[in-house]
Each structure stands twice: as C-alpha cells, then as structure tokens.
Protein backbone atom coordinates (compact mmCIF):
# COMPACT_ATOMS: atom_id res chain seq x y z
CA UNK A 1 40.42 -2.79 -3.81
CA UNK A 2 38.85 -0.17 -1.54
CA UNK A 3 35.40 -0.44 -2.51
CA UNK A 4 33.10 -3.58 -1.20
CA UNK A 5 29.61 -4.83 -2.31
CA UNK A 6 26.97 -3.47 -0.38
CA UNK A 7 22.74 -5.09 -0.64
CA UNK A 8 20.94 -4.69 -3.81
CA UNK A 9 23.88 -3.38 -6.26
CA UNK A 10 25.42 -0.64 -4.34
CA UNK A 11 28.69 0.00 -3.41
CA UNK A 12 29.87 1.05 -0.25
CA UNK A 13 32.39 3.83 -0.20
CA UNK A 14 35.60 3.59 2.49
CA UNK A 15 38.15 5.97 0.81
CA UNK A 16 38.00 9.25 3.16
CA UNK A 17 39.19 11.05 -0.19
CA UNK A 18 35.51 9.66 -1.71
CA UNK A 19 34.17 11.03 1.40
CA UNK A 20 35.48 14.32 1.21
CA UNK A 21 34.67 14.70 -2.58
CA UNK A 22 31.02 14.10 -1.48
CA UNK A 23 30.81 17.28 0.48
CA UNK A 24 30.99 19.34 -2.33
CA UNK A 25 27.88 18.06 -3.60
CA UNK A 26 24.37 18.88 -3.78
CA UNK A 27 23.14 18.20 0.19
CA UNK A 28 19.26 17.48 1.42
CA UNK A 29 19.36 18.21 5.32
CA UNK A 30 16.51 16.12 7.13
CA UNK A 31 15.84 15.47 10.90
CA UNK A 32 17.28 12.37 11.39
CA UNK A 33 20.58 12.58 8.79
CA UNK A 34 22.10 14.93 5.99
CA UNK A 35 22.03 13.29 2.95
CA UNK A 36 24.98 14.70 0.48
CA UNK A 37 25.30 13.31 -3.54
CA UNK A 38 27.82 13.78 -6.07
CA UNK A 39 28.01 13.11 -9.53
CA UNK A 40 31.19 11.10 -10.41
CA UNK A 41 31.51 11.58 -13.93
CA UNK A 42 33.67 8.40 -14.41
CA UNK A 43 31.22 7.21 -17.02
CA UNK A 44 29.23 4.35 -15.20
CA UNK A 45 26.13 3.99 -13.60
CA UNK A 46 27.20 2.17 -10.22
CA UNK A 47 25.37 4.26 -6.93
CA UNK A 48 27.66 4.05 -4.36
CA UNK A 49 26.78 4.94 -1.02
CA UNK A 50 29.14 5.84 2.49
CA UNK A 51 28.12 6.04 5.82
CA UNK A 52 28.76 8.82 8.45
CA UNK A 53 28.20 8.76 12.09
CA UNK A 54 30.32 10.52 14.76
CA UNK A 55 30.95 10.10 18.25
CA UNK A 56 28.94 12.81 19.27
CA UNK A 57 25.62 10.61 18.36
CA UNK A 58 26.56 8.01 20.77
CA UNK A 59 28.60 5.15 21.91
CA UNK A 60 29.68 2.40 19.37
CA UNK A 61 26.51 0.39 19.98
CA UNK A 62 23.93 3.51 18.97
CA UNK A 63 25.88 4.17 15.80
CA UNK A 64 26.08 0.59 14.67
CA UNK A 65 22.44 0.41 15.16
CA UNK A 66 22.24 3.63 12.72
CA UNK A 67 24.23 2.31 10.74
CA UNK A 68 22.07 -0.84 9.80
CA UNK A 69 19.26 1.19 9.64
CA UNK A 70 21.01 3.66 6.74
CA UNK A 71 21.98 0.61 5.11
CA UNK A 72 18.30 -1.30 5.06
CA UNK A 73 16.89 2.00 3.84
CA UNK A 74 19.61 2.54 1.03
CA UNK A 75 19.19 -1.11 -0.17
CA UNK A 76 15.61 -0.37 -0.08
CA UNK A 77 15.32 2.83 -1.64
CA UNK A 78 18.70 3.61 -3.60
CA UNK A 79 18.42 1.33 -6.64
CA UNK A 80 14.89 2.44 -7.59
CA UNK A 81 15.13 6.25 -6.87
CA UNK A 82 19.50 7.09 -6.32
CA UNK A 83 21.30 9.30 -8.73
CA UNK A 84 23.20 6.54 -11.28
CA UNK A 85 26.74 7.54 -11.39
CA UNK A 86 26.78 9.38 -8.38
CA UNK A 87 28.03 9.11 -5.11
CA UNK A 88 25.47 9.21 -1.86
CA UNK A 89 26.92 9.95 1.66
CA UNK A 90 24.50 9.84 4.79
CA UNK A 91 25.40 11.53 7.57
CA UNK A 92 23.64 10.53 10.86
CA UNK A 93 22.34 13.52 13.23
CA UNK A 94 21.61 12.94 16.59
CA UNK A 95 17.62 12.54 16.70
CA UNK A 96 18.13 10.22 14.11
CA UNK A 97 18.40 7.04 16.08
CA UNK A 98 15.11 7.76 17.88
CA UNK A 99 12.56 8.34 15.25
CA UNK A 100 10.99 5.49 13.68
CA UNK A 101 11.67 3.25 10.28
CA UNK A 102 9.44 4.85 8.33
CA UNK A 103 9.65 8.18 8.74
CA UNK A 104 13.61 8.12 8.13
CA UNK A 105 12.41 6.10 4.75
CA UNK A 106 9.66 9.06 4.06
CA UNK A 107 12.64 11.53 4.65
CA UNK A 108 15.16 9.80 2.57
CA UNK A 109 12.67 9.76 -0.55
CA UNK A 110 11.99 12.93 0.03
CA UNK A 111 15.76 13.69 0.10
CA UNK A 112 16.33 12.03 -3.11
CA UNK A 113 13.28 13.55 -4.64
CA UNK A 114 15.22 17.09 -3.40
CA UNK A 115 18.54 15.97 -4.80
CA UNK A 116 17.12 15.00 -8.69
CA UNK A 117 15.27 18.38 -9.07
C-alpha cells in the first residue's frame, strides 16, 4: 500500500501520480508555502495531505525541518478545518523556513478558509 498514517487521521500522500493530480486543483499562494487541494471524488471523507519541498529551499537538513513544521500544522489544523474527501498538497517556498510557528498556522487557516469559499 502506498499510502501511510500520518497524526490526527490524515493520510500522507507518496504516489507522484496523487501529486500531480493535486495541481489541478484549487491553489491558496501564501508567503511561506502554496497550499494546492483537490477533491477526490472516490466517495470517502479521508483528508490526505503530501508534502513538497525542493532543493532550491535548502540542503536536506532545512527541508526536513519544514517538513515537520507542515506536518505539526496539518495535524493541528487539517482535521478541524481540511476539505473531507480531498486531497491537500503543501508546497514549501523559500521564506518559509524563516518565519515563525504561528504565522505559517495564521496563513494556513487562512489558506483553507480561501480554499472552502
């Protein structure tokens, strides 16, 4: 199975295909990451969420450190305001590593907020 158990209920995405599919969904740019959702239409609820961040960010240490920090905020944030049935794909941009916790949380429910109107 390509799909594992992320926190709180979410699934993580690691098909590129999934990945792909993503980017022709609805897309909320922000300062520190691009967040991009799709509606599956496979009939269930599951919010599954990928993560995206290239070399051009940094060196494998910087984008693991994004990386956790996507993943606290979408264990934190996705099961109480994600799309159900969709799929959520954050890409990191460069500034993102820099600003602080809670304004990449403030962003991301704003995103989210962006992508259910």
């Amino acid at each position: 199975m390509s799909e594992s158990k992320g926190g709180a209920g979410l699934i993580t995405l690691n098909r590129r295909a999934d990945f792909l599919a993503a980017n022709n969904g609805r897309r909320a740019p922000m300062p520190g990451f691009v967040l991009l959702v799709r509606p599956r239409d496979d009939g269930s609820d599951a919010i599954r969420i990928g993560y995206t961040i290239t070399k051009k960010i940094g060196g494998a240490v910087i984008r693991n450190r994004m990386k956790r920090r996507f993943r606290a905020l979408a264990a934190e944030l996705l099961p109480l305001e994600g799309v159900p049935g969709a799929d959520h794909v954050l890409i990191g941009r460069a500034g993102g590593i820099e600003r602080p916790f809670d304004d990449l949380r403030r962003e991301l429910a704003k995103a989210l907020a962006k992508i259910r109107r």
